[in-house]
PDBML (XML) file of the C-alpha atoms, coordinates in Angstrom:
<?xml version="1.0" encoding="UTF-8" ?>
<PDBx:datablock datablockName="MODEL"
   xmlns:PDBx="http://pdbml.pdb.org/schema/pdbx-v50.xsd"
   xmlns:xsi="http://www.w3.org/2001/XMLSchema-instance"
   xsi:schemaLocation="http://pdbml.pdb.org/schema/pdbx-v50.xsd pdbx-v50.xsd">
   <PDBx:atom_siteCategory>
      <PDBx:atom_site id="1">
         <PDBx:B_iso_or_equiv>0.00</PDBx:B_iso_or_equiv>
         <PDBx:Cartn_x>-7.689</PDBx:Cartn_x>
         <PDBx:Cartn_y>89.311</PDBx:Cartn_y>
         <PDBx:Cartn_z>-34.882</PDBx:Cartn_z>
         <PDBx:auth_asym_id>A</PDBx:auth_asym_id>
         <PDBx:auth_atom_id>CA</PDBx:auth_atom_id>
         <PDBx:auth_comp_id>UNK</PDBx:auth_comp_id>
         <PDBx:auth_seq_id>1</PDBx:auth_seq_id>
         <PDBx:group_PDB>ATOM</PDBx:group_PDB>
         <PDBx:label_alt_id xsi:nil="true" />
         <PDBx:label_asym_id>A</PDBx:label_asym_id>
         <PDBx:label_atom_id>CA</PDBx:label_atom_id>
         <PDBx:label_comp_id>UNK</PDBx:label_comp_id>
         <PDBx:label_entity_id>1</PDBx:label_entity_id>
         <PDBx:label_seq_id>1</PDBx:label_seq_id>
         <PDBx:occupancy>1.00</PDBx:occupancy>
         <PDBx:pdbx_PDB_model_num>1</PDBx:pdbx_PDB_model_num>
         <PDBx:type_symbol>C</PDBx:type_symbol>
      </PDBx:atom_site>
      <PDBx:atom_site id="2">
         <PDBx:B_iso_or_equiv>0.00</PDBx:B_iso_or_equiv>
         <PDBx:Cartn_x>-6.996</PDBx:Cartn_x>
         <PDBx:Cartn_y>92.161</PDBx:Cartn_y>
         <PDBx:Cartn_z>-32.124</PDBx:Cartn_z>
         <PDBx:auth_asym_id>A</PDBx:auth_asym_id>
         <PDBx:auth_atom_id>CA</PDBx:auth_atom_id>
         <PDBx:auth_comp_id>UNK</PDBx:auth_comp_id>
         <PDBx:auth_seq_id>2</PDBx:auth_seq_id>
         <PDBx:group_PDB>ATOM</PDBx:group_PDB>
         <PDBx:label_alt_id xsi:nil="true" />
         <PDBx:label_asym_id>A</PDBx:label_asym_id>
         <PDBx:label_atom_id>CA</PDBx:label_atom_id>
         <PDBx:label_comp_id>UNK</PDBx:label_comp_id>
         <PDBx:label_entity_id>1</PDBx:label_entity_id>
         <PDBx:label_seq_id>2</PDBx:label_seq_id>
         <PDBx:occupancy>1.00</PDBx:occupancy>
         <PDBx:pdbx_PDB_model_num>1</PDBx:pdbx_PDB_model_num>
         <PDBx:type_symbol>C</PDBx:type_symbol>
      </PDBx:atom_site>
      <PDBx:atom_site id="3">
         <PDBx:B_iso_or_equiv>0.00</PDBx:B_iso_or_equiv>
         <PDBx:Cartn_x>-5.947</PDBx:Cartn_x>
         <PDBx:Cartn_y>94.759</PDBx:Cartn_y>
         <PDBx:Cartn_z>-34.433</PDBx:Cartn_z>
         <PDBx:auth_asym_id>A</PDBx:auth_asym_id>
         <PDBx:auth_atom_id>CA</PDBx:auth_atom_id>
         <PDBx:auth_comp_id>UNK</PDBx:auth_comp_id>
         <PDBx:auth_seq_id>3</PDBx:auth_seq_id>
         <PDBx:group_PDB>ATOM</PDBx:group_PDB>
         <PDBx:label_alt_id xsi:nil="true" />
         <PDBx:label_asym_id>A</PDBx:label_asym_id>
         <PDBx:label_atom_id>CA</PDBx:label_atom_id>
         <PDBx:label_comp_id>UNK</PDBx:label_comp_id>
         <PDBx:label_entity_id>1</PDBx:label_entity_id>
         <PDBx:label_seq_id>3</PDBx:label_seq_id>
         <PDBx:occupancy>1.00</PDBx:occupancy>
         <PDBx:pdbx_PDB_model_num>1</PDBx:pdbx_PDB_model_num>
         <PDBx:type_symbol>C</PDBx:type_symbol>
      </PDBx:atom_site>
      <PDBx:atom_site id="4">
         <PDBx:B_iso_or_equiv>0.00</PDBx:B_iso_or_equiv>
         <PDBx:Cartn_x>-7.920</PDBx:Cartn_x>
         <PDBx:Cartn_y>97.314</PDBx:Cartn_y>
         <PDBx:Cartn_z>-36.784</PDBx:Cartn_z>
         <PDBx:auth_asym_id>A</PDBx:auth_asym_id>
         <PDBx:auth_atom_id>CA</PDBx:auth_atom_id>
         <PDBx:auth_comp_id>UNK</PDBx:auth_comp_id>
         <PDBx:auth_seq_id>4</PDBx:auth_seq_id>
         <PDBx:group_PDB>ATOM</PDBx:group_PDB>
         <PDBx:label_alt_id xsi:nil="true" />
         <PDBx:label_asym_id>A</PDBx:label_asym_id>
         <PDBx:label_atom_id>CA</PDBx:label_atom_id>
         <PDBx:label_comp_id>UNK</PDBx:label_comp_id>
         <PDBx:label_entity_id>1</PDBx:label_entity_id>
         <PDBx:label_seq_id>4</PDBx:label_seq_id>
         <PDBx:occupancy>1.00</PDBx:occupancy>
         <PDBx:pdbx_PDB_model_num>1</PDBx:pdbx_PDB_model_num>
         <PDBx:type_symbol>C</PDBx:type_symbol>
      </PDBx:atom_site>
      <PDBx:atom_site id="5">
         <PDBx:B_iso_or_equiv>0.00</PDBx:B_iso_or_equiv>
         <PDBx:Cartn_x>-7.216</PDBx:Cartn_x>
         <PDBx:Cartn_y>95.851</PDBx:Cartn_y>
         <PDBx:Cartn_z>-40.335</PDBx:Cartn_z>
         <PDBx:auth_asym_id>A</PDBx:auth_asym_id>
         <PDBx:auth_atom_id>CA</PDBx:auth_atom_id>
         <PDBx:auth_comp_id>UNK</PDBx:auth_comp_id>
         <PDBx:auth_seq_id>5</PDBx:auth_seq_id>
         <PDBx:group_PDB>ATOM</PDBx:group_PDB>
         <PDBx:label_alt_id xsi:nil="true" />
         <PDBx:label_asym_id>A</PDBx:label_asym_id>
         <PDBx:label_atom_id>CA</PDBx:label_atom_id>
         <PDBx:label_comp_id>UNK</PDBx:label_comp_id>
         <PDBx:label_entity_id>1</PDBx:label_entity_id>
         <PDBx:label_seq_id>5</PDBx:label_seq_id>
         <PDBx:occupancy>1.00</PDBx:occupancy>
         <PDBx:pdbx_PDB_model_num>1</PDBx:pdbx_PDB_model_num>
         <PDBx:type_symbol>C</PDBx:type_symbol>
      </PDBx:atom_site>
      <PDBx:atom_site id="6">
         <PDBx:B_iso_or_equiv>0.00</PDBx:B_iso_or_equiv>
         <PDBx:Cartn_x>-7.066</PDBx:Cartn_x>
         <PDBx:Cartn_y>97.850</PDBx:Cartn_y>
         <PDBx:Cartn_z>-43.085</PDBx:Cartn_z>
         <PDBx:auth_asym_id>A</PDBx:auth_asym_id>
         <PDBx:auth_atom_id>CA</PDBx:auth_atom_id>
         <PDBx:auth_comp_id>UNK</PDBx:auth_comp_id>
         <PDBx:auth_seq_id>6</PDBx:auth_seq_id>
         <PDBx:group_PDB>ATOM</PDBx:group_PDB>
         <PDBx:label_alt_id xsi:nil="true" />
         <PDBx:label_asym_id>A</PDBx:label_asym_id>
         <PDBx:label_atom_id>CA</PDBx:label_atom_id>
         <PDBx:label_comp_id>UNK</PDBx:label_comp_id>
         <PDBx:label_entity_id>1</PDBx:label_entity_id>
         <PDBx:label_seq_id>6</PDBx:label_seq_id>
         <PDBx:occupancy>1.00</PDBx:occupancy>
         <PDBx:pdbx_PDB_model_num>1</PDBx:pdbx_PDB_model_num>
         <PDBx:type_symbol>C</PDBx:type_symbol>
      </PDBx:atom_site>
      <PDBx:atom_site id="7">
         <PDBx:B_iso_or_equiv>0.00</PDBx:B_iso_or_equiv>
         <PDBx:Cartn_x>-10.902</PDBx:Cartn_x>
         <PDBx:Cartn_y>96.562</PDBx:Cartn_y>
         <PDBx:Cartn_z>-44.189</PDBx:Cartn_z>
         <PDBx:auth_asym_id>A</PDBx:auth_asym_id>
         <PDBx:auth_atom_id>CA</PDBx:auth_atom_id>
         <PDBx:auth_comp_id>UNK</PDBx:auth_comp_id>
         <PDBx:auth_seq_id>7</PDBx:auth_seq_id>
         <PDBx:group_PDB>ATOM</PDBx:group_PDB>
         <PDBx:label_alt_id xsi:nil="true" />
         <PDBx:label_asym_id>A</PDBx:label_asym_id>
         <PDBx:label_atom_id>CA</PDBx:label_atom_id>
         <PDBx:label_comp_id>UNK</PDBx:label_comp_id>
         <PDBx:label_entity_id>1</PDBx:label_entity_id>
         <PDBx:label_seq_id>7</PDBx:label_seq_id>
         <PDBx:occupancy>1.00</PDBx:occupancy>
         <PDBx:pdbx_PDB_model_num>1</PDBx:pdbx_PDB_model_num>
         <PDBx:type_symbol>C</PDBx:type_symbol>
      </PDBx:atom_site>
      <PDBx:atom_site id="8">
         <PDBx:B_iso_or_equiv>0.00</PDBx:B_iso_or_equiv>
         <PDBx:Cartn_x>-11.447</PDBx:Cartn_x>
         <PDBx:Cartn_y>98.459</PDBx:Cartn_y>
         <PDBx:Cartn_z>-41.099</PDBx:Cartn_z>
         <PDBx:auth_asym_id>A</PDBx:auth_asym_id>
         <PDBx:auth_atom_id>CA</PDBx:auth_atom_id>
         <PDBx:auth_comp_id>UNK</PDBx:auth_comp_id>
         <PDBx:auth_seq_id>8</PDBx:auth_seq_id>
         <PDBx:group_PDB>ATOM</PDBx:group_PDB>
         <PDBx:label_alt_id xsi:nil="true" />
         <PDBx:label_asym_id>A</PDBx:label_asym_id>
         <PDBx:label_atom_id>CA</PDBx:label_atom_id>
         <PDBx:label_comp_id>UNK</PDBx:label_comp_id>
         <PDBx:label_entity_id>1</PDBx:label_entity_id>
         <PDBx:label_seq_id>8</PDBx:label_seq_id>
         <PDBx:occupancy>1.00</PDBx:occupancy>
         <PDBx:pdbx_PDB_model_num>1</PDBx:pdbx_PDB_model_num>
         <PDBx:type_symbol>C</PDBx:type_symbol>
      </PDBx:atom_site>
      <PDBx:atom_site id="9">
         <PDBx:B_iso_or_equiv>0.00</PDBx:B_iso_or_equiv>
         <PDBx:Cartn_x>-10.220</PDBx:Cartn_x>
         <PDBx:Cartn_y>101.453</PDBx:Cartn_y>
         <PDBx:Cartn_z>-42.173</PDBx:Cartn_z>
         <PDBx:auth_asym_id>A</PDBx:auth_asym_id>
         <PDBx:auth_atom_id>CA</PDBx:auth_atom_id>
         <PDBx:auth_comp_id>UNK</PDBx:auth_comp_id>
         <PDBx:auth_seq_id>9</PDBx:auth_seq_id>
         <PDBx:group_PDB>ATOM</PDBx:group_PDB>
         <PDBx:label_alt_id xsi:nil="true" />
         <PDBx:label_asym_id>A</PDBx:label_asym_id>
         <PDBx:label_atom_id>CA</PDBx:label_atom_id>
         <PDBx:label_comp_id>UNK</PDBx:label_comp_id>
         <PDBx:label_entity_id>1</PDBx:label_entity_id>
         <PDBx:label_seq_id>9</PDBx:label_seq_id>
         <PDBx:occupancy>1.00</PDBx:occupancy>
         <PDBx:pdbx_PDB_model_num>1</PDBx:pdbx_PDB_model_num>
         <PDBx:type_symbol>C</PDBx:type_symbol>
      </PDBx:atom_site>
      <PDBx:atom_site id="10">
         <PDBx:B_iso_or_equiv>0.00</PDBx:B_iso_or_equiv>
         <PDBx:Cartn_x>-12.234</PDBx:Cartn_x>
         <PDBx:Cartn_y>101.246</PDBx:Cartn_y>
         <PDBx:Cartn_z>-45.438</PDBx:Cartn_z>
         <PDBx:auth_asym_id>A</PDBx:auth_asym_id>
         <PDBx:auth_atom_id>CA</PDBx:auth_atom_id>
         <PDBx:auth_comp_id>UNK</PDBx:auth_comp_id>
         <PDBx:auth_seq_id>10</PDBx:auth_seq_id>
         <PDBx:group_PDB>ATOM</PDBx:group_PDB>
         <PDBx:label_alt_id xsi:nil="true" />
         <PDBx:label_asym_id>A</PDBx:label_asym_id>
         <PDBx:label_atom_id>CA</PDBx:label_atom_id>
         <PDBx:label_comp_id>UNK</PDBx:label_comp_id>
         <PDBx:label_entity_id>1</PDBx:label_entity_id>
         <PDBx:label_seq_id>10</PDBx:label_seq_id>
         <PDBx:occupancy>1.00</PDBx:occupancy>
         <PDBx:pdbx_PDB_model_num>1</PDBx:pdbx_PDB_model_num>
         <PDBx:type_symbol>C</PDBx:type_symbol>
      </PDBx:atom_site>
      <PDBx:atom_site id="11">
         <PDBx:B_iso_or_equiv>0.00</PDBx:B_iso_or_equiv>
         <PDBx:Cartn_x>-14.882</PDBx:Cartn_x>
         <PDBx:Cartn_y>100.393</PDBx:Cartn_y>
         <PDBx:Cartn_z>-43.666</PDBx:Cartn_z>
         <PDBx:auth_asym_id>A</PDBx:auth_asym_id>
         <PDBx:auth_atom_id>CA</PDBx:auth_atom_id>
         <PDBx:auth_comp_id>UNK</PDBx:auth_comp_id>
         <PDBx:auth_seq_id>11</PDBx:auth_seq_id>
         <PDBx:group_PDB>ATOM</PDBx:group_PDB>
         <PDBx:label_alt_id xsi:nil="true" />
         <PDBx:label_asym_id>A</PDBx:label_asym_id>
         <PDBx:label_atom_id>CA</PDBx:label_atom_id>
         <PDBx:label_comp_id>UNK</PDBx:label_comp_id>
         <PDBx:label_entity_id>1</PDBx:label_entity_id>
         <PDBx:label_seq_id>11</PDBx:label_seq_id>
         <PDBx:occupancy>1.00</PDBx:occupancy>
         <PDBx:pdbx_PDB_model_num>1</PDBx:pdbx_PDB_model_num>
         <PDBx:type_symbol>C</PDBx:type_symbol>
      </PDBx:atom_site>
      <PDBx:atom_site id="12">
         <PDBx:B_iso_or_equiv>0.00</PDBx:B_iso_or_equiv>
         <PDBx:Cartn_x>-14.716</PDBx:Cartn_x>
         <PDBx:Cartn_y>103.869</PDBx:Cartn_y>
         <PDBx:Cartn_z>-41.173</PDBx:Cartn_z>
         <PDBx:auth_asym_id>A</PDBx:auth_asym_id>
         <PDBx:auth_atom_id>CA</PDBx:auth_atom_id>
         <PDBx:auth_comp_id>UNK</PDBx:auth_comp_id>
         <PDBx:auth_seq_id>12</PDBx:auth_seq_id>
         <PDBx:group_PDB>ATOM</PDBx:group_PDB>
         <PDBx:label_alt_id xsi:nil="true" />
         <PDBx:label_asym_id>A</PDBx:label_asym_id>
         <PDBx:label_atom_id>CA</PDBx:label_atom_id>
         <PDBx:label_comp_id>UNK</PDBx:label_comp_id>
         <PDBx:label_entity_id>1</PDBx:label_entity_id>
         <PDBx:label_seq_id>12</PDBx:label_seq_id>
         <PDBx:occupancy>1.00</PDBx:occupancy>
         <PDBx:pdbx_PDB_model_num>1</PDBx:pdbx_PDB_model_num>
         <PDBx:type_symbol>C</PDBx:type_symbol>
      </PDBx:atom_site>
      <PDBx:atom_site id="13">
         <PDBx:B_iso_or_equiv>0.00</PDBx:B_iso_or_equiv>
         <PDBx:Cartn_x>-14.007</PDBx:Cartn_x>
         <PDBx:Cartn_y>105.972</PDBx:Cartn_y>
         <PDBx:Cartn_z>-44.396</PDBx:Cartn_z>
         <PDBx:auth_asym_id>A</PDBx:auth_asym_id>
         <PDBx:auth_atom_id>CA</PDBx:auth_atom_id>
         <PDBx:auth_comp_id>UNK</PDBx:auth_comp_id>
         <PDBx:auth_seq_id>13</PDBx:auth_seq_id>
         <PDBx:group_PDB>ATOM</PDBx:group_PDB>
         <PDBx:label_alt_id xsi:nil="true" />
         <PDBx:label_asym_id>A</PDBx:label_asym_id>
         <PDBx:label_atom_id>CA</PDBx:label_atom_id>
         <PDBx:label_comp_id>UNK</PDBx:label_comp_id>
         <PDBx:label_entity_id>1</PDBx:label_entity_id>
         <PDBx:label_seq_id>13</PDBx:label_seq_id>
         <PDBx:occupancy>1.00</PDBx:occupancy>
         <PDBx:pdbx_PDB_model_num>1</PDBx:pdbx_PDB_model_num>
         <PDBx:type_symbol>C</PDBx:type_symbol>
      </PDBx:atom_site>
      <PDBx:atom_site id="14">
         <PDBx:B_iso_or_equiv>0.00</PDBx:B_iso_or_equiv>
         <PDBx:Cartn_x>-17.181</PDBx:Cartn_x>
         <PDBx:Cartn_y>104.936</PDBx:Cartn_y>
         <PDBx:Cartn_z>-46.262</PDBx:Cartn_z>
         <PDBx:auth_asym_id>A</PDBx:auth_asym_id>
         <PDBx:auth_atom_id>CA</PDBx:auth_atom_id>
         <PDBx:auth_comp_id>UNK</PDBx:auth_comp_id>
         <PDBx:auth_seq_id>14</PDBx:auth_seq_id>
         <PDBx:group_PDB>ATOM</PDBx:group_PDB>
         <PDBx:label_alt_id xsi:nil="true" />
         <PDBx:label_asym_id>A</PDBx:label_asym_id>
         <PDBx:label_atom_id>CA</PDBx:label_atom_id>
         <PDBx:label_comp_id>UNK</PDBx:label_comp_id>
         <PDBx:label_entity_id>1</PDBx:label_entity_id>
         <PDBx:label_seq_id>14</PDBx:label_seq_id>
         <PDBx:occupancy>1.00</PDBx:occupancy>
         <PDBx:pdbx_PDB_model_num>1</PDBx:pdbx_PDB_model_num>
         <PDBx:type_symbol>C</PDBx:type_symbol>
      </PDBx:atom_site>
      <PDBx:atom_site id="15">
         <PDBx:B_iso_or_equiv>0.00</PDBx:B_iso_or_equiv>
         <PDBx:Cartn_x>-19.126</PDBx:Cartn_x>
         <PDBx:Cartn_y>105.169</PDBx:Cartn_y>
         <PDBx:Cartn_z>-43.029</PDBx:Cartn_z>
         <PDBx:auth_asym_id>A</PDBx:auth_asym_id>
         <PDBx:auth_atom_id>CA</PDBx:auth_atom_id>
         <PDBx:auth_comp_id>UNK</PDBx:auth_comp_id>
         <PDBx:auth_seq_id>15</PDBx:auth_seq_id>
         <PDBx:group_PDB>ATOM</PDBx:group_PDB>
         <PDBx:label_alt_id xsi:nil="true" />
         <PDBx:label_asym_id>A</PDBx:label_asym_id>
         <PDBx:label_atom_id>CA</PDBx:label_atom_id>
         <PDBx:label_comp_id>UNK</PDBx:label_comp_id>
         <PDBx:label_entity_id>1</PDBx:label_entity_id>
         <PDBx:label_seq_id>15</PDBx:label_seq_id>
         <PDBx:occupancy>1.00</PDBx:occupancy>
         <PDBx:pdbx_PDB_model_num>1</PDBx:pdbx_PDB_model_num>
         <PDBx:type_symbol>C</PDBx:type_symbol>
      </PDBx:atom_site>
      <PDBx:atom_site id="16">
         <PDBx:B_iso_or_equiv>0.00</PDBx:B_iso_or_equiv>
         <PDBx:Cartn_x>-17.424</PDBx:Cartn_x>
         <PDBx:Cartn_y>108.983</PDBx:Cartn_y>
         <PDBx:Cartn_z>-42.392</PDBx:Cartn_z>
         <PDBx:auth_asym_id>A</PDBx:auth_asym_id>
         <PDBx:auth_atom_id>CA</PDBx:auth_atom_id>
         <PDBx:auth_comp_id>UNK</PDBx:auth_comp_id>
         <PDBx:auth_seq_id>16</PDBx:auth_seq_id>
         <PDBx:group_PDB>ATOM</PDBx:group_PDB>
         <PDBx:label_alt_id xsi:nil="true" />
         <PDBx:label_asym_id>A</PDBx:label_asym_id>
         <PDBx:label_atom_id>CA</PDBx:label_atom_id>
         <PDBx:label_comp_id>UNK</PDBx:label_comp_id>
         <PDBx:label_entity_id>1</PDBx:label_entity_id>
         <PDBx:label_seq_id>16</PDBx:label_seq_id>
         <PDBx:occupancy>1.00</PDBx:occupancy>
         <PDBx:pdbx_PDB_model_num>1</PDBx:pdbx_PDB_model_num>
         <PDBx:type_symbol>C</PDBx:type_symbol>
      </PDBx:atom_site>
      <PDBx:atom_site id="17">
         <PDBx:B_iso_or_equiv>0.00</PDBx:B_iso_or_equiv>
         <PDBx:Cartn_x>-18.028</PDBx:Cartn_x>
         <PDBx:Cartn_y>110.012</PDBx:Cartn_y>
         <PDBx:Cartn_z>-46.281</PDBx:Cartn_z>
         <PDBx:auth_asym_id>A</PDBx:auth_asym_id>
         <PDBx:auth_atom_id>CA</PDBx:auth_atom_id>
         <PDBx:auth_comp_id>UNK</PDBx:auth_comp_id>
         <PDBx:auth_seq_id>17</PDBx:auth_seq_id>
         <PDBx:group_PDB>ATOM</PDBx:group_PDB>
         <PDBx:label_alt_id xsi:nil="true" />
         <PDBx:label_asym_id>A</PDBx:label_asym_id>
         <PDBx:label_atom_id>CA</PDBx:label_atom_id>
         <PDBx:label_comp_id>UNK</PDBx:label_comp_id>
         <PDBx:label_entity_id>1</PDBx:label_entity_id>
         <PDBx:label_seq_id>17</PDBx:label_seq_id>
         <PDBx:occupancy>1.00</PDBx:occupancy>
         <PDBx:pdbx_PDB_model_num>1</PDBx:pdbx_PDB_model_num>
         <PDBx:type_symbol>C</PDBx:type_symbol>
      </PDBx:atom_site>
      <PDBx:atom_site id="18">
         <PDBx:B_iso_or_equiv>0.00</PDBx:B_iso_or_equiv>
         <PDBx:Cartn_x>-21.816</PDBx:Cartn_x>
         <PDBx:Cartn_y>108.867</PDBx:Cartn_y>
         <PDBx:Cartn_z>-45.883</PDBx:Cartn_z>
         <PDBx:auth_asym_id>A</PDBx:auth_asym_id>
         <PDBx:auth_atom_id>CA</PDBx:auth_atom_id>
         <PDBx:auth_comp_id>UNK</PDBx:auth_comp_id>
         <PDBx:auth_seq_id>18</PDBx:auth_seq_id>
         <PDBx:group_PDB>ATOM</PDBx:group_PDB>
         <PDBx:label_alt_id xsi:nil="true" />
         <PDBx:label_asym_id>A</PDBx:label_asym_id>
         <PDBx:label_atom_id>CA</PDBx:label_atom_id>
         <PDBx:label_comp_id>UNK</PDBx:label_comp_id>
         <PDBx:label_entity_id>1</PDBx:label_entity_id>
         <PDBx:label_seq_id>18</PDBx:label_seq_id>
         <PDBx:occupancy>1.00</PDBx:occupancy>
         <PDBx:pdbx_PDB_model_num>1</PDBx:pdbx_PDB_model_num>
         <PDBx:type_symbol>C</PDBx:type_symbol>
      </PDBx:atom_site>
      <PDBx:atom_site id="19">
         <PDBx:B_iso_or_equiv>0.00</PDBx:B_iso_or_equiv>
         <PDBx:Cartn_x>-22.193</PDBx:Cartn_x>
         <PDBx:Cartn_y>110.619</PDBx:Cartn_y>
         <PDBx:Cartn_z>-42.677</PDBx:Cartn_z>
         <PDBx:auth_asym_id>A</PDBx:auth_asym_id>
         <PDBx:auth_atom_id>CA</PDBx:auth_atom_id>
         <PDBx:auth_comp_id>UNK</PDBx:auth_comp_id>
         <PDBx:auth_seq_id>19</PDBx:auth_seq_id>
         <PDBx:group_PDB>ATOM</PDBx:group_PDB>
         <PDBx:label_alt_id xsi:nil="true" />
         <PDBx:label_asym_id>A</PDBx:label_asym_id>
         <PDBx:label_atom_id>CA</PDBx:label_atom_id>
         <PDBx:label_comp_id>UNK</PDBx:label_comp_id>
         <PDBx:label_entity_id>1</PDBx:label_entity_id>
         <PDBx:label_seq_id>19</PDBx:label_seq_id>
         <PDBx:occupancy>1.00</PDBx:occupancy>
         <PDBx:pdbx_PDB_model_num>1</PDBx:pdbx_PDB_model_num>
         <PDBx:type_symbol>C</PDBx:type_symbol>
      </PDBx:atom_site>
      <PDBx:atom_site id="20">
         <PDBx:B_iso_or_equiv>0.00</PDBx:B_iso_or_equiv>
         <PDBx:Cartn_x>-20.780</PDBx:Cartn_x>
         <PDBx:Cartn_y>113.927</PDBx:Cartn_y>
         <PDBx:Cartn_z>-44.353</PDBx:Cartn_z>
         <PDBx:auth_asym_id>A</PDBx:auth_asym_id>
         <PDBx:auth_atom_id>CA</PDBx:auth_atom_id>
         <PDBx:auth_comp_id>UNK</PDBx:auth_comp_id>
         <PDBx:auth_seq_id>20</PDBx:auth_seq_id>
         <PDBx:group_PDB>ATOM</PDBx:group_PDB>
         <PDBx:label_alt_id xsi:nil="true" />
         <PDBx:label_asym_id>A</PDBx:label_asym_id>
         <PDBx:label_atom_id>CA</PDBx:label_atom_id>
         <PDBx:label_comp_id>UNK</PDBx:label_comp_id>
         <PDBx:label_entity_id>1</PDBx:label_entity_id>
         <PDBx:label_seq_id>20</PDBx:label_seq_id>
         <PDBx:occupancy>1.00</PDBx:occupancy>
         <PDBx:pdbx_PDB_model_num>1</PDBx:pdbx_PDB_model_num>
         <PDBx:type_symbol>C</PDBx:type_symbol>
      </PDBx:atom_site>
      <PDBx:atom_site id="21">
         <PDBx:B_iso_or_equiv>0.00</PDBx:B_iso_or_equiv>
         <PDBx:Cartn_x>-22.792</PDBx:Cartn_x>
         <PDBx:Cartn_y>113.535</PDBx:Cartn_y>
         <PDBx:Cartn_z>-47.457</PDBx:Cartn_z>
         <PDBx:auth_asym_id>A</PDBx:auth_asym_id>
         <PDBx:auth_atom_id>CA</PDBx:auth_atom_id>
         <PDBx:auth_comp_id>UNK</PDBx:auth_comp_id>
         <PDBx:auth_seq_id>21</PDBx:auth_seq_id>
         <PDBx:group_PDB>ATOM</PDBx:group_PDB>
         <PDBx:label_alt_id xsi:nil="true" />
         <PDBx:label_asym_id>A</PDBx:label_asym_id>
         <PDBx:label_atom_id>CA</PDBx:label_atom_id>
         <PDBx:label_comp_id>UNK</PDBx:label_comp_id>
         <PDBx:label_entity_id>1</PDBx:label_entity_id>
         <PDBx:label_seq_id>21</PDBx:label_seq_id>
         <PDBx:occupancy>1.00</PDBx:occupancy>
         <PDBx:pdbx_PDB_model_num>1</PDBx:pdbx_PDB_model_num>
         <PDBx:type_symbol>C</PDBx:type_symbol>
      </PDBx:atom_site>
      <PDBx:atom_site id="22">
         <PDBx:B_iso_or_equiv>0.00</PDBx:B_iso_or_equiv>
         <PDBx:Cartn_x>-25.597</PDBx:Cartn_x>
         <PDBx:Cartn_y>113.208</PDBx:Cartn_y>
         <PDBx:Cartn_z>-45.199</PDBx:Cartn_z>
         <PDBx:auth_asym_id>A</PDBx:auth_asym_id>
         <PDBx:auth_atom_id>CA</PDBx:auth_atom_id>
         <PDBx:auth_comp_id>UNK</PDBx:auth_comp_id>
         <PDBx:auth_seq_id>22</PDBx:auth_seq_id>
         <PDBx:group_PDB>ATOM</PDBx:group_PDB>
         <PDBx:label_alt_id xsi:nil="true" />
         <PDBx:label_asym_id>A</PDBx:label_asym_id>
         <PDBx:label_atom_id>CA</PDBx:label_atom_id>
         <PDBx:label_comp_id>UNK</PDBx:label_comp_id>
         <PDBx:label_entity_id>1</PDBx:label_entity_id>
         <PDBx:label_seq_id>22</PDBx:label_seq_id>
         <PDBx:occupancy>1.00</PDBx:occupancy>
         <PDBx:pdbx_PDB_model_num>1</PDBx:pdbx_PDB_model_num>
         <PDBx:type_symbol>C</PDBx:type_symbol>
      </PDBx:atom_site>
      <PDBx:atom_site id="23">
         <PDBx:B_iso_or_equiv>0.00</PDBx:B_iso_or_equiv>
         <PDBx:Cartn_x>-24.806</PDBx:Cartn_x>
         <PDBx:Cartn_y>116.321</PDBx:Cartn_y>
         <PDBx:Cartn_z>-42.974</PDBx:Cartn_z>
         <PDBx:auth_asym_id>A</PDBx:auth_asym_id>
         <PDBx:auth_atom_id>CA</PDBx:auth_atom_id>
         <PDBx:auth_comp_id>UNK</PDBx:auth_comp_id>
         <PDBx:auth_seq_id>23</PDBx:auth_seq_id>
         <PDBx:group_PDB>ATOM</PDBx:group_PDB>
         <PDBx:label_alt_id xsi:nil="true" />
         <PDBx:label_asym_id>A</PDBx:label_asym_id>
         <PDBx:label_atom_id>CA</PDBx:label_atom_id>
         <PDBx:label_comp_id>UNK</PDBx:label_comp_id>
         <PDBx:label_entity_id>1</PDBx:label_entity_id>
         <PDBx:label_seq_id>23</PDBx:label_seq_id>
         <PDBx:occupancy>1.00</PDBx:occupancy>
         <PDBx:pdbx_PDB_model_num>1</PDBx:pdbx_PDB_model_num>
         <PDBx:type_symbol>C</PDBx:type_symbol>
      </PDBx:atom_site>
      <PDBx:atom_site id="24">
         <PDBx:B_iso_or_equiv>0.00</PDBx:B_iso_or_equiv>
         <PDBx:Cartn_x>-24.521</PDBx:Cartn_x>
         <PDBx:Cartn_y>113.880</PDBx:Cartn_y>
         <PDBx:Cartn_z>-39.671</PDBx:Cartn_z>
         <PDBx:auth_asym_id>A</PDBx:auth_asym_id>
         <PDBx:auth_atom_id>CA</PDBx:auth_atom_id>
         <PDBx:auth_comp_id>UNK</PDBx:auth_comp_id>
         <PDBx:auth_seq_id>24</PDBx:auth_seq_id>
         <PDBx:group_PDB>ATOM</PDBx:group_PDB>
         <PDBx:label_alt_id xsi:nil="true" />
         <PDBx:label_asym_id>A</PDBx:label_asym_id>
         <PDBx:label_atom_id>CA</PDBx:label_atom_id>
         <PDBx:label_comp_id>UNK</PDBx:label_comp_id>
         <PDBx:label_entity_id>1</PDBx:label_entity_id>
         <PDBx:label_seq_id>24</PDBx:label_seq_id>
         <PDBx:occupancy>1.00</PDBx:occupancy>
         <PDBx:pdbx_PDB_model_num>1</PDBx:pdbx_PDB_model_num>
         <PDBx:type_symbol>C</PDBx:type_symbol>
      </PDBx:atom_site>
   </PDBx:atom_siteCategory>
</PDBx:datablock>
């Protein structure tokens, strides 16, 4: 679609919380 939809941005968010929770 050339653009960062928002399922992207949920996407990122659960990647970034997992990656936290996981000291990454």
């Amino acid at each position: 679609e050339k653009n960062h939809s928002h399922l992207l941005r949920g996407a990122l968010r659960t990647l970034a919380v997992e990656a936290r929770a996981k000291s990454m």
